[in-house]
PDB file of N, CA and C in Angstrom:
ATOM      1  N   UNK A   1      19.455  16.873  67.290  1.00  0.00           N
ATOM      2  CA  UNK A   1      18.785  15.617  66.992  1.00  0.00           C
ATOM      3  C   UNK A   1      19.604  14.851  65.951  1.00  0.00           C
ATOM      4  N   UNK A   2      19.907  13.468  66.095  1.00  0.00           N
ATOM      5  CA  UNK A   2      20.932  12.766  65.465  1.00  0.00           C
ATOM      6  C   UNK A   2      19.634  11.803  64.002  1.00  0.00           C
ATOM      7  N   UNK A   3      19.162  12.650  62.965  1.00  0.00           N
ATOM      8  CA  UNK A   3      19.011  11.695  62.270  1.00  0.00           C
ATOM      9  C   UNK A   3      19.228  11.106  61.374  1.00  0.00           C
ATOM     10  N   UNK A   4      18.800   9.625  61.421  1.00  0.00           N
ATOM     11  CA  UNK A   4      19.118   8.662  60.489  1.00  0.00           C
ATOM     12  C   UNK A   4      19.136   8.854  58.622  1.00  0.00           C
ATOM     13  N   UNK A   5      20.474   8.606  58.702  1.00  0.00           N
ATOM     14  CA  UNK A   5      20.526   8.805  57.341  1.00  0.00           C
ATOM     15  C   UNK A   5      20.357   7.203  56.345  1.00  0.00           C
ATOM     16  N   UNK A   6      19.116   7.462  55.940  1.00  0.00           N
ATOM     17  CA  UNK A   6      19.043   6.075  54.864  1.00  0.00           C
ATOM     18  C   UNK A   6      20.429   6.076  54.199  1.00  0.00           C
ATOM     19  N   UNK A   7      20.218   4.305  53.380  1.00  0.00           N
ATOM     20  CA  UNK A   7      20.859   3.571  52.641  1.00  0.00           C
ATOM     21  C   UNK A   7      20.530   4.349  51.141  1.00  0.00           C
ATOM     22  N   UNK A   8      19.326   4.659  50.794  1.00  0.00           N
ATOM     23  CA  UNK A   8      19.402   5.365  49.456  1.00  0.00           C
ATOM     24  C   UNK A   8      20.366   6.642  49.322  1.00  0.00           C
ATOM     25  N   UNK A   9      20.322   7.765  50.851  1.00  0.00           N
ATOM     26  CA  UNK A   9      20.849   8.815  50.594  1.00  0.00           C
ATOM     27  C   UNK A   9      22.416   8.542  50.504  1.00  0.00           C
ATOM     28  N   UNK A  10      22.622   7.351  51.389  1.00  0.00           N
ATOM     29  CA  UNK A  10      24.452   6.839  51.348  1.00  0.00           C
ATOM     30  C   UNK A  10      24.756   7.010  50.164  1.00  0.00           C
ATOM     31  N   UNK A  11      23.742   5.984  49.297  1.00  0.00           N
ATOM     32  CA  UNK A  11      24.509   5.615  47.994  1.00  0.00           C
ATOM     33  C   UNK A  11      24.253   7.076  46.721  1.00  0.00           C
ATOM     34  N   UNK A  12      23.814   7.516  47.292  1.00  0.00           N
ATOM     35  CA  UNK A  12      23.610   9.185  46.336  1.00  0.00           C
ATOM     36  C   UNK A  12      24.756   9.669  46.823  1.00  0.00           C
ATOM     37  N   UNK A  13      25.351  10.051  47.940  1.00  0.00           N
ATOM     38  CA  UNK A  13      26.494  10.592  48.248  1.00  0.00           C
ATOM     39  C   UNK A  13      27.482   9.780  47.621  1.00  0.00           C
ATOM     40  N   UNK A  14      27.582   8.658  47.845  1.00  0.00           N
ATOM     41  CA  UNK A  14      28.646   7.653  47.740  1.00  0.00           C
ATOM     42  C   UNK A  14      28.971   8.007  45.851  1.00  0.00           C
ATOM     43  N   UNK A  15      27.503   7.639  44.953  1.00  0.00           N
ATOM     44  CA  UNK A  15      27.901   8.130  43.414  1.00  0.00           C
ATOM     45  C   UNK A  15      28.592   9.233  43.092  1.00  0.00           C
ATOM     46  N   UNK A  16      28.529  10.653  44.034  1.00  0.00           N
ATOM     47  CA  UNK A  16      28.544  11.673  43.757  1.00  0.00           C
ATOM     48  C   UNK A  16      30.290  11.840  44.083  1.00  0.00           C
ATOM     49  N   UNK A  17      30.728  10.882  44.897  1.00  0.00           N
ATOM     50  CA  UNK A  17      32.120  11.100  45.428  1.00  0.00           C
ATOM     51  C   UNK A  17      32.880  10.755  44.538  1.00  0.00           C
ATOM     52  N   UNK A  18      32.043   8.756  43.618  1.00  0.00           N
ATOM     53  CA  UNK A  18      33.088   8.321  42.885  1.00  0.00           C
ATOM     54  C   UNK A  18      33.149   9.104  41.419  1.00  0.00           C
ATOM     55  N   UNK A  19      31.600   9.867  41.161  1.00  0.00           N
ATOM     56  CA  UNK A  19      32.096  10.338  39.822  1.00  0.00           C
ATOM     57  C   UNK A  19      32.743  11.483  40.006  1.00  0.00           C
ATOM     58  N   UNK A  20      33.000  12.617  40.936  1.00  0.00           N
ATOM     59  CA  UNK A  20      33.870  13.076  41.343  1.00  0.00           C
ATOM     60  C   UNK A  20      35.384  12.980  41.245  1.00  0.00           C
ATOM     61  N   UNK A  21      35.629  11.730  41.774  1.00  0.00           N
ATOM     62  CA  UNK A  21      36.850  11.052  41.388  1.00  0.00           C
ATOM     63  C   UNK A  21      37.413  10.759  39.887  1.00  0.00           C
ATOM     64  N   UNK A  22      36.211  10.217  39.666  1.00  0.00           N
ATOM     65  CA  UNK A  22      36.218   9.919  38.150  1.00  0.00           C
ATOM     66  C   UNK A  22      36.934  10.693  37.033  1.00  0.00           C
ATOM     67  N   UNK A  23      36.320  12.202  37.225  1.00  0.00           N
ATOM     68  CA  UNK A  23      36.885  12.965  36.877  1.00  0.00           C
ATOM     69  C   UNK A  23      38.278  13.155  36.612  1.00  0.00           C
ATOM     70  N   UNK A  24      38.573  13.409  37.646  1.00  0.00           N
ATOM     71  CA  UNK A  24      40.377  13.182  37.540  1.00  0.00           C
ATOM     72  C   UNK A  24      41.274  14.599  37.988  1.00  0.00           C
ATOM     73  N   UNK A  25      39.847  15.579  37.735  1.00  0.00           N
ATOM     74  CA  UNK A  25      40.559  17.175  37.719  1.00  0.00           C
ATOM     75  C   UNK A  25      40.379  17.425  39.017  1.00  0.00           C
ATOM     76  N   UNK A  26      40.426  17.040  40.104  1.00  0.00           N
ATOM     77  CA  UNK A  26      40.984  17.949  41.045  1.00  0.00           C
ATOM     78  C   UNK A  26      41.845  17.578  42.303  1.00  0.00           C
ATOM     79  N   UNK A  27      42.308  18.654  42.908  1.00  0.00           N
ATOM     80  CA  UNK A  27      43.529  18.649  43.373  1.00  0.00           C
ATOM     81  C   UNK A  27      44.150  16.998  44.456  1.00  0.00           C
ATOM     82  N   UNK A  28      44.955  16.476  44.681  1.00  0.00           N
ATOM     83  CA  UNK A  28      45.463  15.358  45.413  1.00  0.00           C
ATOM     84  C   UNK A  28      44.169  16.004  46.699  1.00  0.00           C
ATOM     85  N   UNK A  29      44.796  16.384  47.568  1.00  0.00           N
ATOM     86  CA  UNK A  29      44.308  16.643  48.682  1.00  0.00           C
ATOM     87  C   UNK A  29      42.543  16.809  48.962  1.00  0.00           C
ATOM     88  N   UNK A  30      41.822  17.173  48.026  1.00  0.00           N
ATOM     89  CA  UNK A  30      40.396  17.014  48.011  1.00  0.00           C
ATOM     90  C   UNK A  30      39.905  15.684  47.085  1.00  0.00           C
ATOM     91  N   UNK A  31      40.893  14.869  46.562  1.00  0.00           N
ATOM     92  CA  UNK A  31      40.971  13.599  46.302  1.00  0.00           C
ATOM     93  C   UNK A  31      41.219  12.682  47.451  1.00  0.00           C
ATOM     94  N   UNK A  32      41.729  12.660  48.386  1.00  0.00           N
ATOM     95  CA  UNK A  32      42.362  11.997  49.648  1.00  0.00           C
ATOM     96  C   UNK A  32      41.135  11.952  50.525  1.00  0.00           C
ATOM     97  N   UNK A  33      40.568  13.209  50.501  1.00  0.00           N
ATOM     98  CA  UNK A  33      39.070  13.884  51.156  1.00  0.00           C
ATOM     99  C   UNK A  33      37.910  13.085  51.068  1.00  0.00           C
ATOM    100  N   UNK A  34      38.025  13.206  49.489  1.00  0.00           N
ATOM    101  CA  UNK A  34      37.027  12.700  49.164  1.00  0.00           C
ATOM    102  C   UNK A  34      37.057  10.869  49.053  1.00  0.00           C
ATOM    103  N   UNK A  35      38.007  10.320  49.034  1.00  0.00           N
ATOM    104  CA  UNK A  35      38.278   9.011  49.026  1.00  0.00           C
ATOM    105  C   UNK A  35      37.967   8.491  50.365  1.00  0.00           C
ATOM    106  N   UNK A  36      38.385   9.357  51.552  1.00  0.00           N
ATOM    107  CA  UNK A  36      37.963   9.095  52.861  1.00  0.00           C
ATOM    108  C   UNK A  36      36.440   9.393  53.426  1.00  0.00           C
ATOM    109  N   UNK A  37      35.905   9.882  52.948  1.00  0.00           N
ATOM    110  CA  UNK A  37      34.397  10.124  52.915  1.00  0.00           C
ATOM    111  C   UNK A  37      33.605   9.085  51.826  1.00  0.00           C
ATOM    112  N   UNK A  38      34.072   8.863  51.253  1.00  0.00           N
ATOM    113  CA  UNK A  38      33.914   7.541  50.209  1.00  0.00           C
ATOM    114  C   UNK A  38      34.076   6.475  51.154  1.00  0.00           C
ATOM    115  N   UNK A  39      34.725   5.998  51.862  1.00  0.00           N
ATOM    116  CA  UNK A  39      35.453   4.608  52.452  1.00  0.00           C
ATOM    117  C   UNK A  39      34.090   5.142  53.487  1.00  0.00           C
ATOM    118  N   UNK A  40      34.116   6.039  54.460  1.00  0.00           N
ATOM    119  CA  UNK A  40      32.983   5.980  55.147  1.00  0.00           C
ATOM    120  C   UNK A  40      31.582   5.328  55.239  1.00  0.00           C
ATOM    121  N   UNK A  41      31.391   6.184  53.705  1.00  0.00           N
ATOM    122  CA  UNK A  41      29.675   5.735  53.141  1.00  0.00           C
ATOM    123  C   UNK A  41      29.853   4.270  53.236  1.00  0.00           C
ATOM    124  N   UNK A  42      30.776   3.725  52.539  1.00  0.00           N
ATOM    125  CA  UNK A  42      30.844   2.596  52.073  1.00  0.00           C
ATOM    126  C   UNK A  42      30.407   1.291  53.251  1.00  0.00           C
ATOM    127  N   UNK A  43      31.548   2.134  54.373  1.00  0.00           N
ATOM    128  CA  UNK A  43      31.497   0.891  55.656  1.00  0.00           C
ATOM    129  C   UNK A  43      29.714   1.266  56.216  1.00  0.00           C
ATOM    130  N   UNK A  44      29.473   2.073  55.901  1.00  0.00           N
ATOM    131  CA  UNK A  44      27.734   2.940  56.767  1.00  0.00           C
ATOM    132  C   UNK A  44      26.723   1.791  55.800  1.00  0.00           C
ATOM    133  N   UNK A  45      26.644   1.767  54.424  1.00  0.00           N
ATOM    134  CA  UNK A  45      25.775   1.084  53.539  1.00  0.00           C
ATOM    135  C   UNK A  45      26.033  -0.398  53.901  1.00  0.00           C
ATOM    136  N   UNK A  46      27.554  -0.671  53.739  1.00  0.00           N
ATOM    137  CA  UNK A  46      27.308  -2.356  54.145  1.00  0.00           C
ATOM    138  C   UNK A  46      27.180  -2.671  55.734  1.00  0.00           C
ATOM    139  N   UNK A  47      26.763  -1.767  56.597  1.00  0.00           N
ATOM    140  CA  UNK A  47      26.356  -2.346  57.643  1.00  0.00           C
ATOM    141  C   UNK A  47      25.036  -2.097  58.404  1.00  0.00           C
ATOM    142  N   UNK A  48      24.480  -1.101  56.936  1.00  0.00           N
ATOM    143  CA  UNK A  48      22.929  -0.822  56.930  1.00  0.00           C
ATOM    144  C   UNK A  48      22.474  -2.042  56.121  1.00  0.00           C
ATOM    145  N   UNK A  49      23.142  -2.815  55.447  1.00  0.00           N
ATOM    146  CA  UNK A  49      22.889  -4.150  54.570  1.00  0.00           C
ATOM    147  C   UNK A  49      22.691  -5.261  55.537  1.00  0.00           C
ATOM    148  N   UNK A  50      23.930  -5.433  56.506  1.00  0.00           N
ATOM    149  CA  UNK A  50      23.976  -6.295  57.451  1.00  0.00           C
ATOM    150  C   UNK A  50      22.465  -5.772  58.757  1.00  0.00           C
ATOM    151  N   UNK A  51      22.309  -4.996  58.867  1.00  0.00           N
ATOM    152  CA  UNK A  51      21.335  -4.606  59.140  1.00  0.00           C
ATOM    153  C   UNK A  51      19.811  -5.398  59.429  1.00  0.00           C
ATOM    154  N   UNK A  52      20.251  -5.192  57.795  1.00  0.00           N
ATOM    155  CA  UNK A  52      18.774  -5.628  57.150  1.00  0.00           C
ATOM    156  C   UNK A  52      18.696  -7.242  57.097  1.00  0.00           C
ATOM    157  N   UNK A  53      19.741  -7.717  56.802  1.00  0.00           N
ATOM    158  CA  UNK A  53      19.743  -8.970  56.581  1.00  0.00           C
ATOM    159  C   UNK A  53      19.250  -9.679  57.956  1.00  0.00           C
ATOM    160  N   UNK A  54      20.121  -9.154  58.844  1.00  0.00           N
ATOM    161  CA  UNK A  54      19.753  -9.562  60.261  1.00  0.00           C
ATOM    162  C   UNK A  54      18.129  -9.808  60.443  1.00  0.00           C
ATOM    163  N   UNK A  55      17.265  -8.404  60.026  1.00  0.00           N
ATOM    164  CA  UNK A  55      16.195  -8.238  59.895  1.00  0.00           C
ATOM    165  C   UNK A  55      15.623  -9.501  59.198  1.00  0.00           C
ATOM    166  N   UNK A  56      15.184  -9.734  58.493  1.00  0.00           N
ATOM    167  CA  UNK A  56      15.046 -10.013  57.610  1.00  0.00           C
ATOM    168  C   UNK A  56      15.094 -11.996  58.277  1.00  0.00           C
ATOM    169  N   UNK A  57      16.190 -11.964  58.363  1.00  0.00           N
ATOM    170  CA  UNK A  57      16.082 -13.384  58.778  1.00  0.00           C
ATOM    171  C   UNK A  57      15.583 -13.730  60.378  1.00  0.00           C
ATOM    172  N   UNK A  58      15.506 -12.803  60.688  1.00  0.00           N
ATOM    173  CA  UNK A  58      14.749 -12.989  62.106  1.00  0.00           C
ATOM    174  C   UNK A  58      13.291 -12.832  61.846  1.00  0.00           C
ATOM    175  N   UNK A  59      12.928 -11.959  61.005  1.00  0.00           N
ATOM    176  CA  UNK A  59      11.637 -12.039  60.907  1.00  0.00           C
ATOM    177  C   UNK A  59      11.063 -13.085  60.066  1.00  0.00           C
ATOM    178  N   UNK A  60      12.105 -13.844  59.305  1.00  0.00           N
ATOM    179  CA  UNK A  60      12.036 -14.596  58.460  1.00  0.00           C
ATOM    180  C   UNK A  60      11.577 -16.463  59.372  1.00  0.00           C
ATOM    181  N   UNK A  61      12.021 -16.163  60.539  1.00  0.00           N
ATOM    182  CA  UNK A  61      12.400 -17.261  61.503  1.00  0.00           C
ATOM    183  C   UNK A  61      10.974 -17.399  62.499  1.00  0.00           C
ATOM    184  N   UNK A  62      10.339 -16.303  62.336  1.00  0.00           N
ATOM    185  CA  UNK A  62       9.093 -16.329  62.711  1.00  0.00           C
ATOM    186  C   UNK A  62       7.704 -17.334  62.734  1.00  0.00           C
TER     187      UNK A  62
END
């Protein structure tokens, strides 16, 4: 079963990657990892945004 992962849980992952990063201590290669799983969330949240907006103004048009 494929389910939907909210916009709140994105951006909990998404914090957890950059303070991760933040850090600084670990290796290139689980930095690269994690930067690419970062870029993921990122494109997933702004097009759960676009999403909404869509929403939003259609129901808005009502």
């Amino acid at each position: 079963m494929d389910e939907k992962v909210t916009f709140e849980d994105n951006m909990i992952k998404l914090g957890k990657i950059v303070a991760e990063l933040e850090k600084g201590d670990i290796p290139l290669e689980k930095a690269v990892e994690l930067y690419g799983e970062g870029v993921k969330l990122s494109a997933s949240c702004k097009k759960q945004l676009e999403e909404a907006k869509i929403k939003i103004t259609e129901d808005d048009g009502e």
